[in-house]
N, C-alpha and C. Protein backbone atom coordinates (compact mmCIF):
# COMPACT_ATOMS: atom_id res chain seq x y z
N UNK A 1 78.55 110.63 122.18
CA UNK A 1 77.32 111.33 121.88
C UNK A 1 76.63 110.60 120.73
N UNK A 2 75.19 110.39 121.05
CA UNK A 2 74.57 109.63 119.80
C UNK A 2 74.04 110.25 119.07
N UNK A 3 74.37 110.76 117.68
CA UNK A 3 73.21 111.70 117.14
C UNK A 3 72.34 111.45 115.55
N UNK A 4 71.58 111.78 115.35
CA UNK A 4 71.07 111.11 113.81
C UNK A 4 71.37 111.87 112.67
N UNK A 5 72.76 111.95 111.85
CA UNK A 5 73.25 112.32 110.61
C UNK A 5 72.25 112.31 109.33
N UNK A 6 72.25 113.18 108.54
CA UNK A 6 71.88 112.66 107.14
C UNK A 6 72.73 113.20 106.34
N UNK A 7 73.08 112.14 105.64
CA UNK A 7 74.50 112.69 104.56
C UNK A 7 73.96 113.30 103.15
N UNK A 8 74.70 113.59 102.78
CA UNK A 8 74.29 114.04 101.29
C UNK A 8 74.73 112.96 100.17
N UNK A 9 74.26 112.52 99.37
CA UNK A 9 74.25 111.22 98.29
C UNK A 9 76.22 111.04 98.26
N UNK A 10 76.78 112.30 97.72
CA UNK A 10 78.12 112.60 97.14
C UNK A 10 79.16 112.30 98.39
N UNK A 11 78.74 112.51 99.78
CA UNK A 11 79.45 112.48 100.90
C UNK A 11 79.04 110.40 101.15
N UNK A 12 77.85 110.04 101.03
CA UNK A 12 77.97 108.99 101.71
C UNK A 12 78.87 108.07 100.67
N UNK A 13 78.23 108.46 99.07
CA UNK A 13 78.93 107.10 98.45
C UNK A 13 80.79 107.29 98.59
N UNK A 14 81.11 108.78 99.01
CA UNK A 14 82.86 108.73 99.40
C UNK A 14 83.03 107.99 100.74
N UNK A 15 82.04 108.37 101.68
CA UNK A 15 81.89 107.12 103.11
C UNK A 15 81.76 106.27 102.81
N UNK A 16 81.28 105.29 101.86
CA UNK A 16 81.36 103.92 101.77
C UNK A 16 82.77 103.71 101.08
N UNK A 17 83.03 104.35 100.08
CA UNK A 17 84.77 103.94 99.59
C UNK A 17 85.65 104.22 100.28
N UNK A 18 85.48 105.02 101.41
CA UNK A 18 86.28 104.78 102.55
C UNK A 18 86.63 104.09 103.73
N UNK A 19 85.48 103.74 103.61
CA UNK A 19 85.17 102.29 104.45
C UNK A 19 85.63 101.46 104.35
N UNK A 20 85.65 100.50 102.87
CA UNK A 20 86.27 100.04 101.82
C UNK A 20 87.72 99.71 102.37
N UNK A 21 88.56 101.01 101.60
CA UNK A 21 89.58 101.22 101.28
C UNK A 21 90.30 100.62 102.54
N UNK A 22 89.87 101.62 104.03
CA UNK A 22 90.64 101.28 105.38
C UNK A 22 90.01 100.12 105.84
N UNK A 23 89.00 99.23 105.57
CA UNK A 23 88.07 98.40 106.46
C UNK A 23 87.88 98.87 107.69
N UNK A 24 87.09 99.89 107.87
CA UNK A 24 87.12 100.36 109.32
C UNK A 24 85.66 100.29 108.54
N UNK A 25 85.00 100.40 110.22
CA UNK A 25 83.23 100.69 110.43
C UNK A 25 83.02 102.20 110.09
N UNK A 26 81.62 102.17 110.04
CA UNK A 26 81.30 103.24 109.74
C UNK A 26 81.36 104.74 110.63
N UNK A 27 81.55 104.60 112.18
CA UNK A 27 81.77 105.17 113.59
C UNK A 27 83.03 105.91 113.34
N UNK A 28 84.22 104.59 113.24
CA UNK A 28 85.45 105.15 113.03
C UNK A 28 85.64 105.58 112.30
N UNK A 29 84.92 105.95 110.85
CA UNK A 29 85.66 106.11 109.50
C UNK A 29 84.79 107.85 109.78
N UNK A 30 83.73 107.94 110.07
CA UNK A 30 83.38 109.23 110.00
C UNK A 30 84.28 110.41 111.15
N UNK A 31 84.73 109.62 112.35
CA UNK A 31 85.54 110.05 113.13
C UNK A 31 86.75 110.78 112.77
N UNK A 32 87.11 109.55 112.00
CA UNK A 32 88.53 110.10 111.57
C UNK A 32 88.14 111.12 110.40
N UNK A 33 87.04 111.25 110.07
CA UNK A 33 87.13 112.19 108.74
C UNK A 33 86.78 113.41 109.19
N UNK A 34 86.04 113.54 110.23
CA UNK A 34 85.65 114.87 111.45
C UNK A 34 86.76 115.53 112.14
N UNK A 35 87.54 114.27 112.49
CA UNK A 35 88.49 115.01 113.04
C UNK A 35 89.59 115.50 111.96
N UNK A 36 89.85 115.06 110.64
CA UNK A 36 90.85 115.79 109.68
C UNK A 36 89.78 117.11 109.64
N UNK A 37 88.41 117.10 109.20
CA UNK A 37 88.33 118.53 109.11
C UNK A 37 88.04 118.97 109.83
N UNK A 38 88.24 118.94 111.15
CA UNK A 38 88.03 119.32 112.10
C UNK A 38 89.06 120.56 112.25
N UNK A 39 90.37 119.49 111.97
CA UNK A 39 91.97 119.87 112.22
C UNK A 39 91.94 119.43 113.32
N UNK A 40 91.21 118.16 114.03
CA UNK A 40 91.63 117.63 115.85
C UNK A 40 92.36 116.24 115.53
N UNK A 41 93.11 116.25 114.10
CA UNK A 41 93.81 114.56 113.55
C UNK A 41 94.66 114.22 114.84
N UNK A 42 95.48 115.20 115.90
CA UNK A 42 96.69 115.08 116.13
C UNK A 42 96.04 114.40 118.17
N UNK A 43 94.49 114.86 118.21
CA UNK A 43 94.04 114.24 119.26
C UNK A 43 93.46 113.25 119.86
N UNK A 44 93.19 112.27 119.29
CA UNK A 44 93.00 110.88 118.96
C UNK A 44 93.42 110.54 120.45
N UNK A 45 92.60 109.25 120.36
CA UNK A 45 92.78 108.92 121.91
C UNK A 45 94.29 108.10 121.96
N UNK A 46 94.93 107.84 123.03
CA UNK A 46 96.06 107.61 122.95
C UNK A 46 95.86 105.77 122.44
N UNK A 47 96.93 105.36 121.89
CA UNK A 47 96.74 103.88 121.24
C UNK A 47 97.05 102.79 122.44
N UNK A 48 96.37 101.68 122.48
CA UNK A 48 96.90 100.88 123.28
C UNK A 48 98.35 100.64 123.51
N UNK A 49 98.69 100.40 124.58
CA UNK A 49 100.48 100.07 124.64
C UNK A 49 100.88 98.98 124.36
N UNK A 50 101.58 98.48 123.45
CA UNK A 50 102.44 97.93 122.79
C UNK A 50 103.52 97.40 123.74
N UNK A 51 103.25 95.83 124.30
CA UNK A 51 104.51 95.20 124.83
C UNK A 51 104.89 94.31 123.96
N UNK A 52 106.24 93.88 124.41
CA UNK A 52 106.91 92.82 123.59
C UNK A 52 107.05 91.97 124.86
N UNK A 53 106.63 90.46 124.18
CA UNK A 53 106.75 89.42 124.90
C UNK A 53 108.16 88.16 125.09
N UNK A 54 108.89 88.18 125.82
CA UNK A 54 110.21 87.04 125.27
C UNK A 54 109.78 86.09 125.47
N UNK A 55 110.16 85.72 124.08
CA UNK A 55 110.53 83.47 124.15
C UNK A 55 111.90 82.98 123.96
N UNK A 56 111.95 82.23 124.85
CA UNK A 56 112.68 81.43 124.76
C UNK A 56 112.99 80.33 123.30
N UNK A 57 113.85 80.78 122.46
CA UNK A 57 113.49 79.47 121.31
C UNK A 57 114.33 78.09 121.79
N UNK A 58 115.07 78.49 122.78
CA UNK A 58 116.00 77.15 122.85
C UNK A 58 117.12 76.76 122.03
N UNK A 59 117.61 77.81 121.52
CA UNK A 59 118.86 77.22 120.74
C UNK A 59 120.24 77.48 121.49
N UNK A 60 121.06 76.63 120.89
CA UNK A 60 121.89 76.34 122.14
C UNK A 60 123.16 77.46 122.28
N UNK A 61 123.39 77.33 122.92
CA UNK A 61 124.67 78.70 123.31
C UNK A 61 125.84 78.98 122.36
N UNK A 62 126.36 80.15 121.68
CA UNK A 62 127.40 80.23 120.86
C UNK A 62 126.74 80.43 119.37
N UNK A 63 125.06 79.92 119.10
CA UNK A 63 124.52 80.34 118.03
C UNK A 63 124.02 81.55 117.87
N UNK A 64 124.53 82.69 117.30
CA UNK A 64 123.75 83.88 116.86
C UNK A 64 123.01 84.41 116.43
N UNK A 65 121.63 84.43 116.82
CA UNK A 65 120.28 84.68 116.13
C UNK A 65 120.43 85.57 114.53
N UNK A 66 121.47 86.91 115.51
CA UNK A 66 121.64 87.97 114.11
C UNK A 66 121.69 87.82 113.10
N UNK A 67 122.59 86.65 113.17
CA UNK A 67 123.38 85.98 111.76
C UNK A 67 122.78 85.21 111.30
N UNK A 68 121.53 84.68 111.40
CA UNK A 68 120.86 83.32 110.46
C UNK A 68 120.72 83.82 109.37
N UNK A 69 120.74 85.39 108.95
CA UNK A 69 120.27 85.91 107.19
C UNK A 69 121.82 85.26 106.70
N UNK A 70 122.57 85.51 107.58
CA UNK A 70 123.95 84.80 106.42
C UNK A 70 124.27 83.41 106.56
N UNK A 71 124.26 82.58 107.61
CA UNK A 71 123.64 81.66 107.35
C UNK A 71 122.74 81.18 106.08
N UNK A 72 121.82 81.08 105.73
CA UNK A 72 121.11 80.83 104.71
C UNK A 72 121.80 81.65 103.72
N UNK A 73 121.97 82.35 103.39
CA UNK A 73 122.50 83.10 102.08
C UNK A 73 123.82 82.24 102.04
N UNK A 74 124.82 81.38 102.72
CA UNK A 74 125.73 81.08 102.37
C UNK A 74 124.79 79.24 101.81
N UNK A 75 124.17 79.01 102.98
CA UNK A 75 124.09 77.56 102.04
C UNK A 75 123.34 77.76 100.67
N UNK A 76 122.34 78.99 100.84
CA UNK A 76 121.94 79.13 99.39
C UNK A 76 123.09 78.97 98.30
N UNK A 77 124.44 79.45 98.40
CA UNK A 77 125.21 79.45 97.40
C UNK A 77 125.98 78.14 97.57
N UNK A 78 125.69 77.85 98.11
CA UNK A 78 127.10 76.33 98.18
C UNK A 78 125.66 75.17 97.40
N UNK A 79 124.50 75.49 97.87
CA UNK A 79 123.78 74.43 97.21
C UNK A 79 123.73 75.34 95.37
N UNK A 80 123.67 76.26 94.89
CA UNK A 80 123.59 76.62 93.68
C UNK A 80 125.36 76.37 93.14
N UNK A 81 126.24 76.65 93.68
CA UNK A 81 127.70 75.86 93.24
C UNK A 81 127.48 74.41 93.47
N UNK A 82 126.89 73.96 93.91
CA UNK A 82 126.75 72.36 93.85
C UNK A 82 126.11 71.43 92.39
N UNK A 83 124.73 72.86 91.87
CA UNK A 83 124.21 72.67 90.54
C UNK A 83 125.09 72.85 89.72
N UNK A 84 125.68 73.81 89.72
CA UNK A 84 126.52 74.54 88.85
C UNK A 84 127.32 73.73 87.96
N UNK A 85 128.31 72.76 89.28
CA UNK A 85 129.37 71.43 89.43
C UNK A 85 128.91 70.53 88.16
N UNK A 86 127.41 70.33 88.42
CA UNK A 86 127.08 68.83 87.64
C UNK A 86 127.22 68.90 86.44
């Protein structure tokens, strides 16, 4: 629905710091503020669906993705015992 608003000075300059704040346009930002006082927050159109895509990284068989945080946390310490040494 297209319709022609006029805000009141105190409402727009909080619409522009809200604007701001979320970087949303001015459409969506009054939307979402209609619908909190509305009380219609919870009807929002449903969000695009969210897939996950697989890649392939190519690493070779017997390596465990899970484990690369310990991985690195161990050479982190073997290279700081290596400073340590000198």
């Amino acid at each position: 629905m297209r319709t022609t608003l006029t805000l009141d000075r105190d409402v727009a300059d909080r619409l522009e710091k809200e604007m701001r704040r979320t970087r949303k346009g001015l459409k969506a930002t009054i939307n979402d503020a209609l619908r909190r006082g509305l009380r219609m927050a919870g009807t929002s159109p449903r969000p695009v669906r969210f897939e996950v895509r697989p890649h392939a990284f190519g690493v070779r068989p017997g390596i465990d993705l899970d484990r690369m945080n310990q991985l690195v946390d161990e050479l982190d310490a073997e290279h700081a015992a290596r400073k340590l040494g000198r």
